[in-house]
Protein backbone atom coordinates (compact mmCIF):
# COMPACT_ATOMS: atom_id res chain seq x y z
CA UNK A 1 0.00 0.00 0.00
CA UNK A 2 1.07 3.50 -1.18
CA UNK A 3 2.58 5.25 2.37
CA UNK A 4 0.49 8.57 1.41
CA UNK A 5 -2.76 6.03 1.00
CA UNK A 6 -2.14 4.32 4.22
CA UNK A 7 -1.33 7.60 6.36
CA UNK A 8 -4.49 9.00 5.31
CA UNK A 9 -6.42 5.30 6.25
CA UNK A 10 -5.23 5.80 9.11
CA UNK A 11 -6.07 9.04 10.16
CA UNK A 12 -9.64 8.41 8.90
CA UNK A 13 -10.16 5.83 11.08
CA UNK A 14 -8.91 7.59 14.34
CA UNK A 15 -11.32 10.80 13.31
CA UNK A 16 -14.08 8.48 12.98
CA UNK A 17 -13.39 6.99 16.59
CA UNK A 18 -13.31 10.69 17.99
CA UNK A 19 -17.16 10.72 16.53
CA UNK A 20 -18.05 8.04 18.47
CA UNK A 21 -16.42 9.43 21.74
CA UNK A 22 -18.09 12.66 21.47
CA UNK A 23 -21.49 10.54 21.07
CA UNK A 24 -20.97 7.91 23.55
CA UNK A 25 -19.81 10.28 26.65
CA UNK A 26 -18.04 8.58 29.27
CA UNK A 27 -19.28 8.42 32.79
CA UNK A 28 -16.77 8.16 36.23
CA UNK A 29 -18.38 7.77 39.81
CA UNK A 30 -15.33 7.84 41.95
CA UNK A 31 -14.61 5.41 45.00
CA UNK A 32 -16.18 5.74 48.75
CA UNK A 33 -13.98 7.19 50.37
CA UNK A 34 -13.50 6.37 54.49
CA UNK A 35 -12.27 9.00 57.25
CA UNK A 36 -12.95 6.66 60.53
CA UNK A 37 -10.30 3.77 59.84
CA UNK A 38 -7.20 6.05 59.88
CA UNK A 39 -8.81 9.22 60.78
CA UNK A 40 -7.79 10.50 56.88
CA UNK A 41 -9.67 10.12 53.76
CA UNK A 42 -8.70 7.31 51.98
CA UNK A 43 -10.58 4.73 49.48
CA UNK A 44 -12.71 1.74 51.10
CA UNK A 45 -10.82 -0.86 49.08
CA UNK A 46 -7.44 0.48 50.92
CA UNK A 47 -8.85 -0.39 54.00
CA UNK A 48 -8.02 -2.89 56.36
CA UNK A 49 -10.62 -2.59 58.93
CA UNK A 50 -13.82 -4.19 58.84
CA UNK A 51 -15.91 -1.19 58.01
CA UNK A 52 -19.46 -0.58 57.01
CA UNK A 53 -21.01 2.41 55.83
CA UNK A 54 -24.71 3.63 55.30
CA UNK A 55 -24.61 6.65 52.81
CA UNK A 56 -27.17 9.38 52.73
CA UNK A 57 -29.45 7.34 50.42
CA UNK A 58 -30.16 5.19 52.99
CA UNK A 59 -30.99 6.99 55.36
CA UNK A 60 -33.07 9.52 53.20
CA UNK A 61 -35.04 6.18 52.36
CA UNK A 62 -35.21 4.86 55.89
CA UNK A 63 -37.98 5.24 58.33
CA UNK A 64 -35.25 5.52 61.56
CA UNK A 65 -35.49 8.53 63.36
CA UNK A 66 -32.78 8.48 65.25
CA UNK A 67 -29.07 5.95 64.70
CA UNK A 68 -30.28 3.35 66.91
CA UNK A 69 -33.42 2.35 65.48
CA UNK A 70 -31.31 3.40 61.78
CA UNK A 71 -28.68 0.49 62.99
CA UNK A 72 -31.51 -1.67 64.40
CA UNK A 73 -33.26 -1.42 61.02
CA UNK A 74 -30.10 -2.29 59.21
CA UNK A 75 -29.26 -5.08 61.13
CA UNK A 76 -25.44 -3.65 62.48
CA UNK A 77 -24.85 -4.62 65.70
CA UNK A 78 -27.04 -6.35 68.48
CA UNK A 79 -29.36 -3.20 69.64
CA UNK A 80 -30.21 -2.90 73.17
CA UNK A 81 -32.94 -0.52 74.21
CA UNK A 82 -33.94 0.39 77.41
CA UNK A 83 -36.87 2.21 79.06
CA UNK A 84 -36.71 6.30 78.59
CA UNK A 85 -35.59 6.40 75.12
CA UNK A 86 -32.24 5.02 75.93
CA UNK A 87 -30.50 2.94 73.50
CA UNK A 88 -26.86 1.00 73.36
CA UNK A 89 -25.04 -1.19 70.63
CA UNK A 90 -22.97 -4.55 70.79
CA UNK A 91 -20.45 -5.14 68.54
CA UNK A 92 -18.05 -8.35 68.81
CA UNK A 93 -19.36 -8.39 72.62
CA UNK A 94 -18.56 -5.19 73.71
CA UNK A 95 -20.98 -2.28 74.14
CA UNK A 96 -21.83 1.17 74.24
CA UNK A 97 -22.00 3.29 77.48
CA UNK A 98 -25.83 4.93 77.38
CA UNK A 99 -24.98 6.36 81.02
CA UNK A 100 -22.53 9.34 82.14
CA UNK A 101 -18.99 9.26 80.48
CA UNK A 102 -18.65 7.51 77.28
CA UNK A 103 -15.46 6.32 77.50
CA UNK A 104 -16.29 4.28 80.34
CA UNK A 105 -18.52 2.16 77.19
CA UNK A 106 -16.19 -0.47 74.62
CA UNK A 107 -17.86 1.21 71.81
CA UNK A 108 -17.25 4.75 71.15
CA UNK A 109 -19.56 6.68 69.33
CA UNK A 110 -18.60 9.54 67.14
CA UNK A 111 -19.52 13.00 65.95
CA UNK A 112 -17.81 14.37 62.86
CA UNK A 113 -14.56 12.43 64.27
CA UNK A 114 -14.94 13.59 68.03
CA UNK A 115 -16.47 12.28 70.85
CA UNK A 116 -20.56 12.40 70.42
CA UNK A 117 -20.40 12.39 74.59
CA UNK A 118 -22.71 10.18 74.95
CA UNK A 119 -23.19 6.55 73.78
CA UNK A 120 -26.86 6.45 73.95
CA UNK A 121 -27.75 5.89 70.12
CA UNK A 122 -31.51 7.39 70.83
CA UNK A 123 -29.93 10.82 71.40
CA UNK A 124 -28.42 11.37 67.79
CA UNK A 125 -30.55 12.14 65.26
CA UNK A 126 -30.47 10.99 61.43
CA UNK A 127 -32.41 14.04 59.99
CA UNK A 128 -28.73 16.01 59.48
CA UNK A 129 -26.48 13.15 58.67
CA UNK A 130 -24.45 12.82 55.09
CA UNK A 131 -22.95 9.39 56.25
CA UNK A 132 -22.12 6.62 59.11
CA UNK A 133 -19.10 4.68 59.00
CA UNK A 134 -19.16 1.89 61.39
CA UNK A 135 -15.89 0.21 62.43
CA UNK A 136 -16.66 -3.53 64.11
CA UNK A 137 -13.27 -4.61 65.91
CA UNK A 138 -10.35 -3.19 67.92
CA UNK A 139 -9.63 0.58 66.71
CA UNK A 140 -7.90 1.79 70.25
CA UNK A 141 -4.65 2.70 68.87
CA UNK A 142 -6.72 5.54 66.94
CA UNK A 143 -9.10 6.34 69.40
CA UNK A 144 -8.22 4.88 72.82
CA UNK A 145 -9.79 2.15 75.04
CA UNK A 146 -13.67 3.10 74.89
CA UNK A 147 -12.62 2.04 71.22
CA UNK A 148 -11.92 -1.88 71.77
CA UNK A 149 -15.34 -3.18 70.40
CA UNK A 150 -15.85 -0.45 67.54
CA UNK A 151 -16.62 3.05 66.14
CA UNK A 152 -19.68 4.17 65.02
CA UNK A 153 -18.71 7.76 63.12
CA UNK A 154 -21.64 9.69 62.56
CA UNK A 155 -20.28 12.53 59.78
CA UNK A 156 -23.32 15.16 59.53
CA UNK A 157 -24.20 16.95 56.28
CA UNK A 158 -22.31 20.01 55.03
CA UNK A 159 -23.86 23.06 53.76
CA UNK A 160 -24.19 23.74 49.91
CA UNK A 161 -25.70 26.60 47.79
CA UNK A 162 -28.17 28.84 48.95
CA UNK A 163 -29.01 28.79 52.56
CA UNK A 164 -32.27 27.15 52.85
CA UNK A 165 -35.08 25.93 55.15
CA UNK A 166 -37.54 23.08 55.11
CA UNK A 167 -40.30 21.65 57.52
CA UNK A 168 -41.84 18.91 57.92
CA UNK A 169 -44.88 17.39 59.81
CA UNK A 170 -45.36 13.32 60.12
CA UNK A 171 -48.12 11.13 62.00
CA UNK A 172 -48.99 7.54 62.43
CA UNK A 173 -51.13 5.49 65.03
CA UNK A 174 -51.59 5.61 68.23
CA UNK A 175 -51.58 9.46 68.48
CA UNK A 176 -47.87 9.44 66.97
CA UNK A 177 -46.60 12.87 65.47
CA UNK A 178 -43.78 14.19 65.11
CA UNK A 179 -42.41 17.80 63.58
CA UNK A 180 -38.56 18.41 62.35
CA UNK A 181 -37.25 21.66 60.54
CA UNK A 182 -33.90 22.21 59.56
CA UNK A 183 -31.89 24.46 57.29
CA UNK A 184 -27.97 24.35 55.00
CA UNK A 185 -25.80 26.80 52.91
CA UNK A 186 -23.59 28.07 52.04
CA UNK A 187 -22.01 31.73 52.26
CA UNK A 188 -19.03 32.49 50.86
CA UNK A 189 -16.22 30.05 52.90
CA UNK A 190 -19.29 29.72 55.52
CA UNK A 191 -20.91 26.67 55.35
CA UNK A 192 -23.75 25.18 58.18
CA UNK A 193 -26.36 22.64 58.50
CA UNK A 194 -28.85 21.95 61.26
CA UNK A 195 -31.77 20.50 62.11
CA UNK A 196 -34.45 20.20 65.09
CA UNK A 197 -37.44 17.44 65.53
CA UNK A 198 -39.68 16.73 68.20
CA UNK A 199 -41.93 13.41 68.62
CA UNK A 200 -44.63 11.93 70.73
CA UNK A 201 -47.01 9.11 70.94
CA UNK A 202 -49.84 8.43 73.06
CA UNK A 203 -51.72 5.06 74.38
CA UNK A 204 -52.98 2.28 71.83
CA UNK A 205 -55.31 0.52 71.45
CA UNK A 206 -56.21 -3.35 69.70
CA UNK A 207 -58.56 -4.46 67.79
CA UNK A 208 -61.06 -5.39 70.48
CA UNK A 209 -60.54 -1.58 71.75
CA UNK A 210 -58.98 -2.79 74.67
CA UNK A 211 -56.40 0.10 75.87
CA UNK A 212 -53.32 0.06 76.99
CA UNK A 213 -50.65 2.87 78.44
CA UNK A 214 -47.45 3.67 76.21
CA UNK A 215 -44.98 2.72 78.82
CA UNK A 216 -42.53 2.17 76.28
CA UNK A 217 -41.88 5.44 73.76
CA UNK A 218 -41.27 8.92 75.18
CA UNK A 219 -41.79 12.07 73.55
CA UNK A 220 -38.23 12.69 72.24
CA UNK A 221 -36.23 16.18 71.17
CA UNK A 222 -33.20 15.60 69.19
CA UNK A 223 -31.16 18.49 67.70
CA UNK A 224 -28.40 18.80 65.57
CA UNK A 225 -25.89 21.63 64.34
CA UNK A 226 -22.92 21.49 62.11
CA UNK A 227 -20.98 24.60 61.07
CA UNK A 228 -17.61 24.64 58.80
């Protein structure tokens, strides 16, 4: 073949490729990326810890209200509750500490990578959270001895765009209601996010209107701030 012919060929054929590029664009969703393990960002397939993590889908989609019934619901951990809206996690037979100082608990719970101060699950709230990473095994030499069982990292949402403001307003049986507002943004190198619900319920009742007193559920207030 003539070296002018070929040249040509060939430069027909890469031009018609280009075609198909532009028509066919290429899509890239980048990897999950983990904070808790090493306490830096780094991809989930670099990491050595048995890690879980729910991402904001999830809990968008979920009915949890706050991250114990959220890791009830998704099966992480064996979920203790106990009367008065207090709720603690096992993980590998250690647990959280749902009275006074957390780091008396095996399982420490955290906040944006600090100490929540508290490792009753029924006190944080889901309404404001991007993402939790959950750690199941040893993970003292990052965070200390309250970390021997796990971390639960609870990593709240950060503010984007034009501040905004929502409310909403949910009910259900047995007198159940409950009302959450929150707002996000963004200002210049400002960024927040927050949120605020309230719940109740009241007595049920069965089938055969037989009535009985809610012992169990009490009306809850669960707030949440984050400001960067």
């Amino acid at each position: 073949m003539n070296k002018k012919v070929f040249l040509v060929f060939m430069a027909a054929i890469l031009s018609s490729r280009g075609l198909l590029a532009d028509e066919q664009p290429m899509s890239f969703i980048g990897e999950e990326m983990v904070v808790t393990s090493s306490r830096v960002g780094e991809p989930k397939r670099n990491v050595t810890s048995n890690i879980t993590i729910i991402g904001r889908d999830e809990i968008v989609q979920s009915s949890a209200q706050d991250l114990g019934a959220l890791l009830a619901e998704k099966n992480l951990g064996q979920i203790q509750k106990y009367p008065g809206t207090l709720t603690s996690v096992g993980i590998r037979g250690f647990r959280s500490e749902t009275h006074g100082n957390d780091l008396m608990g095996k399982v420490l719970v955290l906040v944006d990578g600090r100490r929540a101060g508290t490792g009753n699950l029924a006190k944080i709230m889901t309404d404001n959270v991007d993402r939790i990473e959950i750690i199941r095994g040893p993970a003292a030499v990052q965070y200390g001895s309250a970390a021997i069982g796990g971390v639960i990292n609870v990593i709240t949402i950060r503010g984007e765009g034009s501040p905004s403001f929502f409310i909403e307003q949910s009910a259900g049986t047995s007198n159940y209601s409950k009302t959450a507002l929150g707002t996000q943004g963004r200002v210049d190198a400002f960024d927040f996010s927050g949120s605020f619900s309230i719940s109740d319920s009241g007595d049920y009742s069965t089938g055969s209107n037989q009535k009985y007193l809610n012992t169990n559920y009490c009306g809850q207030s669960l707030a949440s701030f984050n400001v960067g």
